[in-house]
PDB file of N, CA and C in Angstrom:
ATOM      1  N   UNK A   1       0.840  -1.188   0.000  1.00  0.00           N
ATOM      2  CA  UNK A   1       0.000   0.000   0.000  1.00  0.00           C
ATOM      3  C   UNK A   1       0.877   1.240   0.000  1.00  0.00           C
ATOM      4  N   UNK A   2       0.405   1.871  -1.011  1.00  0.00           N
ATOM      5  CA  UNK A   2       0.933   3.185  -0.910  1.00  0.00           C
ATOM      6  C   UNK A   2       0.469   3.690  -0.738  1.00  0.00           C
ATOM      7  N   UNK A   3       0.362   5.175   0.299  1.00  0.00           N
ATOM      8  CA  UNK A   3      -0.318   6.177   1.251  1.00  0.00           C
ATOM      9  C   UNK A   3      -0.518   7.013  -0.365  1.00  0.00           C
ATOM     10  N   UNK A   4      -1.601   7.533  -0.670  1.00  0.00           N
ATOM     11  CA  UNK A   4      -2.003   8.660  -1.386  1.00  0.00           C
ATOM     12  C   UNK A   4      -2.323   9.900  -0.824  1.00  0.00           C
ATOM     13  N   UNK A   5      -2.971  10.347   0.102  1.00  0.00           N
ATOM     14  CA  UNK A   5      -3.903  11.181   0.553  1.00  0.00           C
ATOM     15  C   UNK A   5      -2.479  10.987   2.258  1.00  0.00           C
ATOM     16  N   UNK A   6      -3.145  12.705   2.440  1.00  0.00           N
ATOM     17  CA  UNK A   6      -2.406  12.609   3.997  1.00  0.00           C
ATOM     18  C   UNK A   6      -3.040  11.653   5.386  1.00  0.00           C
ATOM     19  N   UNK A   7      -4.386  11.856   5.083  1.00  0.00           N
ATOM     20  CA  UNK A   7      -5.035  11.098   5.781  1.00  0.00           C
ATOM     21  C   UNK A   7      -4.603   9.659   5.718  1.00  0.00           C
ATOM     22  N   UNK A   8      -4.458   9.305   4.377  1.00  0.00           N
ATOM     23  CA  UNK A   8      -3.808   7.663   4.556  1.00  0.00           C
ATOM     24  C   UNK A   8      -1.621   7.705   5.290  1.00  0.00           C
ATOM     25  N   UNK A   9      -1.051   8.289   5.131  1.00  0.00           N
ATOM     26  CA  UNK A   9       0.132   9.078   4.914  1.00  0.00           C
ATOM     27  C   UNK A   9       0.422   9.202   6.376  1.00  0.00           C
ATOM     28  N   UNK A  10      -0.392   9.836   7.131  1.00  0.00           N
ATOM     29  CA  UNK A  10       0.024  10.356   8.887  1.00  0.00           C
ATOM     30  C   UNK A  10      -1.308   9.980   9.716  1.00  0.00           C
ATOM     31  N   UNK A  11      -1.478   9.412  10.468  1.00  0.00           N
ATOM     32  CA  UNK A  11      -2.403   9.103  10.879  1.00  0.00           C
ATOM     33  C   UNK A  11      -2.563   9.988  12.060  1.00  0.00           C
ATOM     34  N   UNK A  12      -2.875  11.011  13.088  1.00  0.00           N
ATOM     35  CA  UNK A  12      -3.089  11.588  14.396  1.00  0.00           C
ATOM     36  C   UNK A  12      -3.507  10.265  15.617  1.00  0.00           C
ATOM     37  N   UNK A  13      -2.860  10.261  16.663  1.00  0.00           N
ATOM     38  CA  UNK A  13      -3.078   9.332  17.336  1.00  0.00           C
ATOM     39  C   UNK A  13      -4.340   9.256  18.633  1.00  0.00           C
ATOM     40  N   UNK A  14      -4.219  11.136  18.290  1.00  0.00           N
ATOM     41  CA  UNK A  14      -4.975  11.613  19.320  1.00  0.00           C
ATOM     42  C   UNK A  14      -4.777  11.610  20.831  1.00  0.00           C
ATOM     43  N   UNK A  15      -5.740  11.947  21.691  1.00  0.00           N
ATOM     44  CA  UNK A  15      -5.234  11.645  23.128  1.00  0.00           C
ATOM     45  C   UNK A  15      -4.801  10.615  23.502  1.00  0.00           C
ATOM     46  N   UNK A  16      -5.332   9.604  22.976  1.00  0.00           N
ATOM     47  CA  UNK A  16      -4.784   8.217  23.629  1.00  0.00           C
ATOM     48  C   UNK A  16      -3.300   8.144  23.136  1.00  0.00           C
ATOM     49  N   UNK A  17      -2.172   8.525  24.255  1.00  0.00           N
ATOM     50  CA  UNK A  17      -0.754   8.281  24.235  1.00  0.00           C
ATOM     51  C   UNK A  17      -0.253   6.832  24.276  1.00  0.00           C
ATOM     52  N   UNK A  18      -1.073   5.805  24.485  1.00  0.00           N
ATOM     53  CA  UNK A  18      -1.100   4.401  24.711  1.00  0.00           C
ATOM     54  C   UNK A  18      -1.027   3.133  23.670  1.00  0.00           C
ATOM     55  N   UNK A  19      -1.586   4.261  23.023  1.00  0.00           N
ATOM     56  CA  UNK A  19      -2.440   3.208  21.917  1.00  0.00           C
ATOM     57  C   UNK A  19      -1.471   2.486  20.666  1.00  0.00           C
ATOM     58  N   UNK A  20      -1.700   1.674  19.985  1.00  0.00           N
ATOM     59  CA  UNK A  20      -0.396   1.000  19.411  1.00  0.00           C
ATOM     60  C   UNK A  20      -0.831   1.638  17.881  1.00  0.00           C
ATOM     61  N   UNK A  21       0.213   1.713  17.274  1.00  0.00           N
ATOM     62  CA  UNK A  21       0.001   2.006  15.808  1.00  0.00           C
ATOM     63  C   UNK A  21      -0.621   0.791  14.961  1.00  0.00           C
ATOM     64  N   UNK A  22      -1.067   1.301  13.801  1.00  0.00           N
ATOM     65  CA  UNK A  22      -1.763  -0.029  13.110  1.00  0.00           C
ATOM     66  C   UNK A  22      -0.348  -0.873  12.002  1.00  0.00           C
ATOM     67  N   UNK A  23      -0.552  -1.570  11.690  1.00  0.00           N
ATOM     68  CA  UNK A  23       0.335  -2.160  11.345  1.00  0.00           C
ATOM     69  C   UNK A  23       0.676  -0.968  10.076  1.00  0.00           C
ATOM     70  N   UNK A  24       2.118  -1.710   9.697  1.00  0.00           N
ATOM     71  CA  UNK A  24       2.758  -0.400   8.010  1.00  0.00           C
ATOM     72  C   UNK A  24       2.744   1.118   9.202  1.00  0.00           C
ATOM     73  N   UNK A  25       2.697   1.287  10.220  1.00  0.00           N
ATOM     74  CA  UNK A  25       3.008   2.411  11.102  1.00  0.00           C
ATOM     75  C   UNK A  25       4.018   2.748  11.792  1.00  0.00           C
ATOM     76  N   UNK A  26       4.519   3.733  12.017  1.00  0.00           N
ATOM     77  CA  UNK A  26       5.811   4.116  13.263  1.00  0.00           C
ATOM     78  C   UNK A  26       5.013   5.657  13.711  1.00  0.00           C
ATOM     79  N   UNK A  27       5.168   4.986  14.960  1.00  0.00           N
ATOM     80  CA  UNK A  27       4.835   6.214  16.362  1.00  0.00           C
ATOM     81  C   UNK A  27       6.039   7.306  16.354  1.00  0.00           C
ATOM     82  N   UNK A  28       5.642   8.471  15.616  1.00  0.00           N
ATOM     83  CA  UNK A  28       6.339   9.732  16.473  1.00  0.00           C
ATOM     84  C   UNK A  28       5.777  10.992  17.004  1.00  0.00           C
ATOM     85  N   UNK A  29       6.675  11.697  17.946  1.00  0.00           N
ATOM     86  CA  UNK A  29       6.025  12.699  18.404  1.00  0.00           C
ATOM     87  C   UNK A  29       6.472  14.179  17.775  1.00  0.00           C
ATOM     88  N   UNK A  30       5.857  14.853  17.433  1.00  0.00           N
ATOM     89  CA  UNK A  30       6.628  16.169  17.183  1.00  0.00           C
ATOM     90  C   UNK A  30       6.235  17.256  17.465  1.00  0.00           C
ATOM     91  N   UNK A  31       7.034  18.077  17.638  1.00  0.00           N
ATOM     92  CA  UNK A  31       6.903  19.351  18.706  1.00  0.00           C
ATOM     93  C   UNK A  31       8.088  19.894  18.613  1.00  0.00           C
ATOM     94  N   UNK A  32       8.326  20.814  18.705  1.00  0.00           N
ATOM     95  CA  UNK A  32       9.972  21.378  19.413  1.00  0.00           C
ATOM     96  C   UNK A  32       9.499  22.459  21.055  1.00  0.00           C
ATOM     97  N   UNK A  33      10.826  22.629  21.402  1.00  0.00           N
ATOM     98  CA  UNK A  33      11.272  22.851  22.750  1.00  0.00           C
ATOM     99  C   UNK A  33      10.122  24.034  22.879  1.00  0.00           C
ATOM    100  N   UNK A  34       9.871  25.492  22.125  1.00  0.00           N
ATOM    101  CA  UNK A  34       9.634  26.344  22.017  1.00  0.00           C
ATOM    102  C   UNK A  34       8.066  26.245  21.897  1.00  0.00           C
ATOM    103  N   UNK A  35       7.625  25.339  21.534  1.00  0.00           N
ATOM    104  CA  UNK A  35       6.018  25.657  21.475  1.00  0.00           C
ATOM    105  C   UNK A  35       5.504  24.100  22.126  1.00  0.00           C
ATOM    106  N   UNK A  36       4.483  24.851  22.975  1.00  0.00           N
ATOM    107  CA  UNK A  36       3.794  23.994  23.961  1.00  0.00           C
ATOM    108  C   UNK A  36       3.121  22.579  23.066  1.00  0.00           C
ATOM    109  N   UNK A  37       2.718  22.589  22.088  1.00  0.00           N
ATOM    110  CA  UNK A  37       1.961  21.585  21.738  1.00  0.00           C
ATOM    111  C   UNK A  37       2.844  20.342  21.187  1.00  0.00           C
ATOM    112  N   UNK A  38       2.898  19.347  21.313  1.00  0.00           N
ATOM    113  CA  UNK A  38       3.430  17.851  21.031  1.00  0.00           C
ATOM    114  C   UNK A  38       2.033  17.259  20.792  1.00  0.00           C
ATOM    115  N   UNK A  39       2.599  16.395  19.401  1.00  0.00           N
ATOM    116  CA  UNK A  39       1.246  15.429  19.004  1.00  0.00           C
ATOM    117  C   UNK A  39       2.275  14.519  18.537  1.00  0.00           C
ATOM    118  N   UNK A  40       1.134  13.654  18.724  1.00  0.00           N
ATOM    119  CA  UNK A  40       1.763  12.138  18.383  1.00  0.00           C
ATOM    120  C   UNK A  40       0.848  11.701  17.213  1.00  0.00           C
ATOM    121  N   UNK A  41       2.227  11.210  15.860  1.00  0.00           N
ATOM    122  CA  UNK A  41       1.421  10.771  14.906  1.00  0.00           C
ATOM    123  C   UNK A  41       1.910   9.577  14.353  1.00  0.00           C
ATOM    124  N   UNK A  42       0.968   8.679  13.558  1.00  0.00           N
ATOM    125  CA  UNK A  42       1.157   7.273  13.143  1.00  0.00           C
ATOM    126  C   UNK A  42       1.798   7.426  11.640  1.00  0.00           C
ATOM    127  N   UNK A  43       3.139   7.767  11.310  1.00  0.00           N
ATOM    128  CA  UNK A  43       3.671   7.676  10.062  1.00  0.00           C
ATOM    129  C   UNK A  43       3.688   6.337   9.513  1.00  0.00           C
ATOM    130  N   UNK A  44       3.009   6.685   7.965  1.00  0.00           N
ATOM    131  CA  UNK A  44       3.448   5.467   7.127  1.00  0.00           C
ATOM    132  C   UNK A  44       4.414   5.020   6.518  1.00  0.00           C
ATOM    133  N   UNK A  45       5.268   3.887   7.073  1.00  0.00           N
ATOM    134  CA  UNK A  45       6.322   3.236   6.465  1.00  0.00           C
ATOM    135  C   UNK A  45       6.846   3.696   4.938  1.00  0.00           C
ATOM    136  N   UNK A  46       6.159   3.346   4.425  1.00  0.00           N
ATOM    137  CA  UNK A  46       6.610   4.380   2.968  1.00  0.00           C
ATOM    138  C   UNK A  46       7.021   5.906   3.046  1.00  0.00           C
ATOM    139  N   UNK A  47       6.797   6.468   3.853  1.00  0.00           N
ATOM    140  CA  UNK A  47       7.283   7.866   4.218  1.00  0.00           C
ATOM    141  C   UNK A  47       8.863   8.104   4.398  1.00  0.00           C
ATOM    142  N   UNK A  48       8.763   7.477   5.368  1.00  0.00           N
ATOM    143  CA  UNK A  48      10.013   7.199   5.875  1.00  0.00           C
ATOM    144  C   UNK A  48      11.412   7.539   5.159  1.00  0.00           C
ATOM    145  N   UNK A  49      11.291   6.742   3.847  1.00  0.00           N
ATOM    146  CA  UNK A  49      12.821   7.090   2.805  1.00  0.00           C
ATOM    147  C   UNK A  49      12.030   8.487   1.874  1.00  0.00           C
ATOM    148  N   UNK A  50      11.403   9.225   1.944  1.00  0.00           N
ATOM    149  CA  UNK A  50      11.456  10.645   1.320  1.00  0.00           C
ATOM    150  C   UNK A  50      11.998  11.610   2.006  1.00  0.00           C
ATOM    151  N   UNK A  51      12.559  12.061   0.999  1.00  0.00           N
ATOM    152  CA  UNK A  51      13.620  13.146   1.215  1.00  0.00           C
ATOM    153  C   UNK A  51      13.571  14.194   2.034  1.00  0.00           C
ATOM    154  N   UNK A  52      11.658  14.914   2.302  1.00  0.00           N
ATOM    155  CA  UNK A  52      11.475  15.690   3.341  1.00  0.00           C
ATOM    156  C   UNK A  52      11.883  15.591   4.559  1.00  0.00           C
ATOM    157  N   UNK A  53      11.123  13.678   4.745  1.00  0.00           N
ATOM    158  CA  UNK A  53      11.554  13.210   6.010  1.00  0.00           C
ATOM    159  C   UNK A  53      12.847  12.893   6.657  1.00  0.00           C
ATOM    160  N   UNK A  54      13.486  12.269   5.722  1.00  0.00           N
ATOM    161  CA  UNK A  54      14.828  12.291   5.935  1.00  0.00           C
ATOM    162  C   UNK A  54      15.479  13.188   6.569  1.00  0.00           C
ATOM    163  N   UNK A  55      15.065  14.603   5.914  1.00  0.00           N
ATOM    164  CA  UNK A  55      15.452  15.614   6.976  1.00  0.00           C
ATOM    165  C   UNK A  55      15.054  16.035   7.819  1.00  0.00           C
ATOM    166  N   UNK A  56      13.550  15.892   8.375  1.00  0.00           N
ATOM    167  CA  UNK A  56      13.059  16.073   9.745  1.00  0.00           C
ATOM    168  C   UNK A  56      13.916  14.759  10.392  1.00  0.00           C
ATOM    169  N   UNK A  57      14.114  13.599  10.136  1.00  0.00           N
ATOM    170  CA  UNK A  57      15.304  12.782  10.795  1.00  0.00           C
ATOM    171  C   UNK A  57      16.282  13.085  11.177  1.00  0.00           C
ATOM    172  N   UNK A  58      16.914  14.173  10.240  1.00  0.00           N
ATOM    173  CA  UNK A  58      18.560  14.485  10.495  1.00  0.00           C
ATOM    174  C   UNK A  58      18.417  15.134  11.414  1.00  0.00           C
ATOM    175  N   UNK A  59      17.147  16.310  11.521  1.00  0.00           N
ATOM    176  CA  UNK A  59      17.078  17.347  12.391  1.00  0.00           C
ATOM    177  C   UNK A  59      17.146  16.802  14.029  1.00  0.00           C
ATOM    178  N   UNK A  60      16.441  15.834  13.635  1.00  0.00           N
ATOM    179  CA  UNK A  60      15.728  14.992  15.331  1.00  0.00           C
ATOM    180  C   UNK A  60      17.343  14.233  15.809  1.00  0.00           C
ATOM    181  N   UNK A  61      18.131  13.525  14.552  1.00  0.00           N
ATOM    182  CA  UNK A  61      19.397  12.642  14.947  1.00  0.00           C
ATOM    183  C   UNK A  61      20.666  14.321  15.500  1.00  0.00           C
ATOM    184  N   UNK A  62      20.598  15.574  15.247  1.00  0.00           N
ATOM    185  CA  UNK A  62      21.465  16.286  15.157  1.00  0.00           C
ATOM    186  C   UNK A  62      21.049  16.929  16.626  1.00  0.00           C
ATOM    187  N   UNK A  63      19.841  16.854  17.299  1.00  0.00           N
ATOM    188  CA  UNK A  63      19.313  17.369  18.285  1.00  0.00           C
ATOM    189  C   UNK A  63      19.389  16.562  19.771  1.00  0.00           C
ATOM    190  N   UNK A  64      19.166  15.267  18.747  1.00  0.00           N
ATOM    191  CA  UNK A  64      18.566  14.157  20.571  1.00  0.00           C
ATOM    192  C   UNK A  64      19.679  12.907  20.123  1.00  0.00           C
ATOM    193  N   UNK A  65      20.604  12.799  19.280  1.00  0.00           N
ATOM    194  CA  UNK A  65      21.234  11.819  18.656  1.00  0.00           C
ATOM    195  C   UNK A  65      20.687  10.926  18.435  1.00  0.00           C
ATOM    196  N   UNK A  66      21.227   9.520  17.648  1.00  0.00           N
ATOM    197  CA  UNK A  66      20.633   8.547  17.187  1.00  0.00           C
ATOM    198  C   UNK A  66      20.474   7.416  17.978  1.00  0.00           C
ATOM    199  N   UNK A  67      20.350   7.479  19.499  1.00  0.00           N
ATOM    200  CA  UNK A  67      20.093   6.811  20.562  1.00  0.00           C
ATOM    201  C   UNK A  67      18.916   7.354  21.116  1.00  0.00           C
ATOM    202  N   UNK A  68      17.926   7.649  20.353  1.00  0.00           N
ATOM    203  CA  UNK A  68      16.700   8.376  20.941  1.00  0.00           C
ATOM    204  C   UNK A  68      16.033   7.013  21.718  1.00  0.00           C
ATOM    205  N   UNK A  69      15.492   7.494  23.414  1.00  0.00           N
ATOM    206  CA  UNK A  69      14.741   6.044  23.810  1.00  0.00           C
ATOM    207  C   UNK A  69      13.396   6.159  23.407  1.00  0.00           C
ATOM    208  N   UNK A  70      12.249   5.064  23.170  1.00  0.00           N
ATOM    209  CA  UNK A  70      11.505   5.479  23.237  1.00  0.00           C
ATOM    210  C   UNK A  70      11.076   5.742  21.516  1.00  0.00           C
ATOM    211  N   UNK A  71       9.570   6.463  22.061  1.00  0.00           N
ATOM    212  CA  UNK A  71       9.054   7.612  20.312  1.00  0.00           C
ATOM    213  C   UNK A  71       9.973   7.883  20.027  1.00  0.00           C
ATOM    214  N   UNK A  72      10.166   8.048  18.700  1.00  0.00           N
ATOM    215  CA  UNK A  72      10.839   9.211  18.076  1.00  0.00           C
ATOM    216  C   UNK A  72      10.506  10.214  18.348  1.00  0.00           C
ATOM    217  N   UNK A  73      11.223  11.193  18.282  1.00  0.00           N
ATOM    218  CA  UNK A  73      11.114  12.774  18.501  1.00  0.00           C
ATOM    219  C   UNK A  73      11.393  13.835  17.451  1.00  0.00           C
ATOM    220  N   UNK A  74      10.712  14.092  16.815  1.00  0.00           N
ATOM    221  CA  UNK A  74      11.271  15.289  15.524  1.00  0.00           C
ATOM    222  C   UNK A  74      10.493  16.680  16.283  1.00  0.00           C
ATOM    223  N   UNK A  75      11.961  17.335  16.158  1.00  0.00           N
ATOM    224  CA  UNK A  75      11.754  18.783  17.094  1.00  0.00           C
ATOM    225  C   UNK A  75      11.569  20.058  15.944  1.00  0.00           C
ATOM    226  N   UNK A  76       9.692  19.678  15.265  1.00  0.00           N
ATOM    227  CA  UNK A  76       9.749  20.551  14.196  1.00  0.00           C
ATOM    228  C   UNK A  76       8.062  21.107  15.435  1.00  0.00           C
ATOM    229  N   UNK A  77       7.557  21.988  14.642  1.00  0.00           N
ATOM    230  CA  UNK A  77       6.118  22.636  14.678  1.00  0.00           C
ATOM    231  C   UNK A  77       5.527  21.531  14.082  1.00  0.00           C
ATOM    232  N   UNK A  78       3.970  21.637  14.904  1.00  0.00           N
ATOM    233  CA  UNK A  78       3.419  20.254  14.266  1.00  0.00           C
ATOM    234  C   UNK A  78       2.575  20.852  13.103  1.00  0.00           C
ATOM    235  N   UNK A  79       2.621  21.760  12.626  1.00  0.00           N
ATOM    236  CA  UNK A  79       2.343  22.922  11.581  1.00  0.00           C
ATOM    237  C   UNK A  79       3.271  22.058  10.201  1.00  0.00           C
ATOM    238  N   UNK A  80       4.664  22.692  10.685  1.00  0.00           N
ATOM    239  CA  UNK A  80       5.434  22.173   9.604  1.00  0.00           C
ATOM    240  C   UNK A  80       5.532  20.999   9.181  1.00  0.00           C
ATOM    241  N   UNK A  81       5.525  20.201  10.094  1.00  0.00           N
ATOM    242  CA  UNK A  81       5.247  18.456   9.876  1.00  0.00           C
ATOM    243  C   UNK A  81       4.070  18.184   9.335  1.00  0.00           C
ATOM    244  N   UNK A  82       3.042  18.565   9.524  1.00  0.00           N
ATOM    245  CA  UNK A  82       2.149  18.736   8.699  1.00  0.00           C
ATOM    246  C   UNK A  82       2.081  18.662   6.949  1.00  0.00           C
ATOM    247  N   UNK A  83       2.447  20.188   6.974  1.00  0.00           N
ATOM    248  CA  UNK A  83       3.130  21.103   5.475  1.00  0.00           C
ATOM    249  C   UNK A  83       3.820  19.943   4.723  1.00  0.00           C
ATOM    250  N   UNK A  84       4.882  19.507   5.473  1.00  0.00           N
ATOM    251  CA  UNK A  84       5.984  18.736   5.091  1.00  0.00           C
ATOM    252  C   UNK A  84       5.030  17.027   4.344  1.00  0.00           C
ATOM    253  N   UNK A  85       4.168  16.697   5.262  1.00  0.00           N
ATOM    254  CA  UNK A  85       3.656  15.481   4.882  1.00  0.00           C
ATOM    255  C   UNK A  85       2.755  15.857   3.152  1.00  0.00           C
ATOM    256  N   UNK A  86       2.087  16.817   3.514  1.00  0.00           N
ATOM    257  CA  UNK A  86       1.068  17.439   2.533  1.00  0.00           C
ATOM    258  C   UNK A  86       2.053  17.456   1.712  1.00  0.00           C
ATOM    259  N   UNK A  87       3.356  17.819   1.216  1.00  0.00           N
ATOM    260  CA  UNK A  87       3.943  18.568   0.005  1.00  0.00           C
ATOM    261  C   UNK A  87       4.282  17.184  -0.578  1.00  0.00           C
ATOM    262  N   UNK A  88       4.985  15.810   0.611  1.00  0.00           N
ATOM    263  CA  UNK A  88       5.255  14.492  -0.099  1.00  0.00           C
ATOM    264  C   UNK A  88       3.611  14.126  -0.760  1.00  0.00           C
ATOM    265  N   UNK A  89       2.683  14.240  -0.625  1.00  0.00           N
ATOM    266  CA  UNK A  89       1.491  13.308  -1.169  1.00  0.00           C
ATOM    267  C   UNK A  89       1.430  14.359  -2.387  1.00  0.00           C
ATOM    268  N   UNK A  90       1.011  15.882  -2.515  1.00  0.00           N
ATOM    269  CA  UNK A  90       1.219  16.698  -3.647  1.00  0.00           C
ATOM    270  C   UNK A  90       1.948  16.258  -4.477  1.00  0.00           C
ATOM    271  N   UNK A  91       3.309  16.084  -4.362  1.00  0.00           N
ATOM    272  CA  UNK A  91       4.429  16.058  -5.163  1.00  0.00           C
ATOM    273  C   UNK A  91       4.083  14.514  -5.701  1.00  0.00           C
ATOM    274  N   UNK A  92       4.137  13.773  -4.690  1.00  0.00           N
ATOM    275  CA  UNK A  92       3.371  12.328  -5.427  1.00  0.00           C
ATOM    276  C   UNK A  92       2.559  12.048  -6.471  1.00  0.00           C
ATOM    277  N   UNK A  93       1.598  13.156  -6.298  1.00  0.00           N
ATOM    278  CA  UNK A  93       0.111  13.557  -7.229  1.00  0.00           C
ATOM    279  C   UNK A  93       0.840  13.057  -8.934  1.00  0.00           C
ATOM    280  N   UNK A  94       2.367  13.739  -9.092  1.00  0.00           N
ATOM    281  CA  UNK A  94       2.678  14.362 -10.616  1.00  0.00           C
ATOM    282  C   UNK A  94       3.369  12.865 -11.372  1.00  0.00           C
TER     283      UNK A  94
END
Protein backbone atom coordinates (compact mmCIF):
# COMPACT_ATOMS: atom_id res chain seq x y z
CA UNK A 1 0.00 0.00 0.00
CA UNK A 2 0.93 3.19 -0.91
CA UNK A 3 -0.32 6.18 1.25
CA UNK A 4 -2.00 8.66 -1.39
CA UNK A 5 -3.90 11.18 0.55
CA UNK A 6 -2.41 12.61 4.00
CA UNK A 7 -5.04 11.10 5.78
CA UNK A 8 -3.81 7.66 4.56
CA UNK A 9 0.13 9.08 4.91
CA UNK A 10 0.02 10.36 8.89
CA UNK A 11 -2.40 9.10 10.88
CA UNK A 12 -3.09 11.59 14.40
CA UNK A 13 -3.08 9.33 17.34
CA UNK A 14 -4.97 11.61 19.32
CA UNK A 15 -5.23 11.64 23.13
CA UNK A 16 -4.78 8.22 23.63
CA UNK A 17 -0.75 8.28 24.23
CA UNK A 18 -1.10 4.40 24.71
CA UNK A 19 -2.44 3.21 21.92
CA UNK A 20 -0.40 1.00 19.41
CA UNK A 21 0.00 2.01 15.81
CA UNK A 22 -1.76 -0.03 13.11
CA UNK A 23 0.33 -2.16 11.34
CA UNK A 24 2.76 -0.40 8.01
CA UNK A 25 3.01 2.41 11.10
CA UNK A 26 5.81 4.12 13.26
CA UNK A 27 4.84 6.21 16.36
CA UNK A 28 6.34 9.73 16.47
CA UNK A 29 6.03 12.70 18.40
CA UNK A 30 6.63 16.17 17.18
CA UNK A 31 6.90 19.35 18.71
CA UNK A 32 9.97 21.38 19.41
CA UNK A 33 11.27 22.85 22.75
CA UNK A 34 9.63 26.34 22.02
CA UNK A 35 6.02 25.66 21.47
CA UNK A 36 3.79 23.99 23.96
CA UNK A 37 1.96 21.59 21.74
CA UNK A 38 3.43 17.85 21.03
CA UNK A 39 1.25 15.43 19.00
CA UNK A 40 1.76 12.14 18.38
CA UNK A 41 1.42 10.77 14.91
CA UNK A 42 1.16 7.27 13.14
CA UNK A 43 3.67 7.68 10.06
CA UNK A 44 3.45 5.47 7.13
CA UNK A 45 6.32 3.24 6.47
CA UNK A 46 6.61 4.38 2.97
CA UNK A 47 7.28 7.87 4.22
CA UNK A 48 10.01 7.20 5.88
CA UNK A 49 12.82 7.09 2.81
CA UNK A 50 11.46 10.65 1.32
CA UNK A 51 13.62 13.15 1.22
CA UNK A 52 11.48 15.69 3.34
CA UNK A 53 11.55 13.21 6.01
CA UNK A 54 14.83 12.29 5.94
CA UNK A 55 15.45 15.61 6.98
CA UNK A 56 13.06 16.07 9.74
CA UNK A 57 15.30 12.78 10.80
CA UNK A 58 18.56 14.49 10.50
CA UNK A 59 17.08 17.35 12.39
CA UNK A 60 15.73 14.99 15.33
CA UNK A 61 19.40 12.64 14.95
CA UNK A 62 21.46 16.29 15.16
CA UNK A 63 19.31 17.37 18.29
CA UNK A 64 18.57 14.16 20.57
CA UNK A 65 21.23 11.82 18.66
CA UNK A 66 20.63 8.55 17.19
CA UNK A 67 20.09 6.81 20.56
CA UNK A 68 16.70 8.38 20.94
CA UNK A 69 14.74 6.04 23.81
CA UNK A 70 11.51 5.48 23.24
CA UNK A 71 9.05 7.61 20.31
CA UNK A 72 10.84 9.21 18.08
CA UNK A 73 11.11 12.77 18.50
CA UNK A 74 11.27 15.29 15.52
CA UNK A 75 11.75 18.78 17.09
CA UNK A 76 9.75 20.55 14.20
CA UNK A 77 6.12 22.64 14.68
CA UNK A 78 3.42 20.25 14.27
CA UNK A 79 2.34 22.92 11.58
CA UNK A 80 5.43 22.17 9.60
CA UNK A 81 5.25 18.46 9.88
CA UNK A 82 2.15 18.74 8.70
CA UNK A 83 3.13 21.10 5.48
CA UNK A 84 5.98 18.74 5.09
CA UNK A 85 3.66 15.48 4.88
CA UNK A 86 1.07 17.44 2.53
CA UNK A 87 3.94 18.57 0.00
CA UNK A 88 5.25 14.49 -0.10
CA UNK A 89 1.49 13.31 -1.17
CA UNK A 90 1.22 16.70 -3.65
CA UNK A 91 4.43 16.06 -5.16
CA UNK A 92 3.37 12.33 -5.43
CA UNK A 93 0.11 13.56 -7.23
CA UNK A 94 2.68 14.36 -10.62
Amino acid sequence: MSPSTHDEAVLSSGAGGNSRPPRGYVPVLVGDDDEEEVERFFVHVNLINEPYIIQLLEMAAEEFGYSQQGVLRIPCTVQHFRNTVDEIIYNSDD
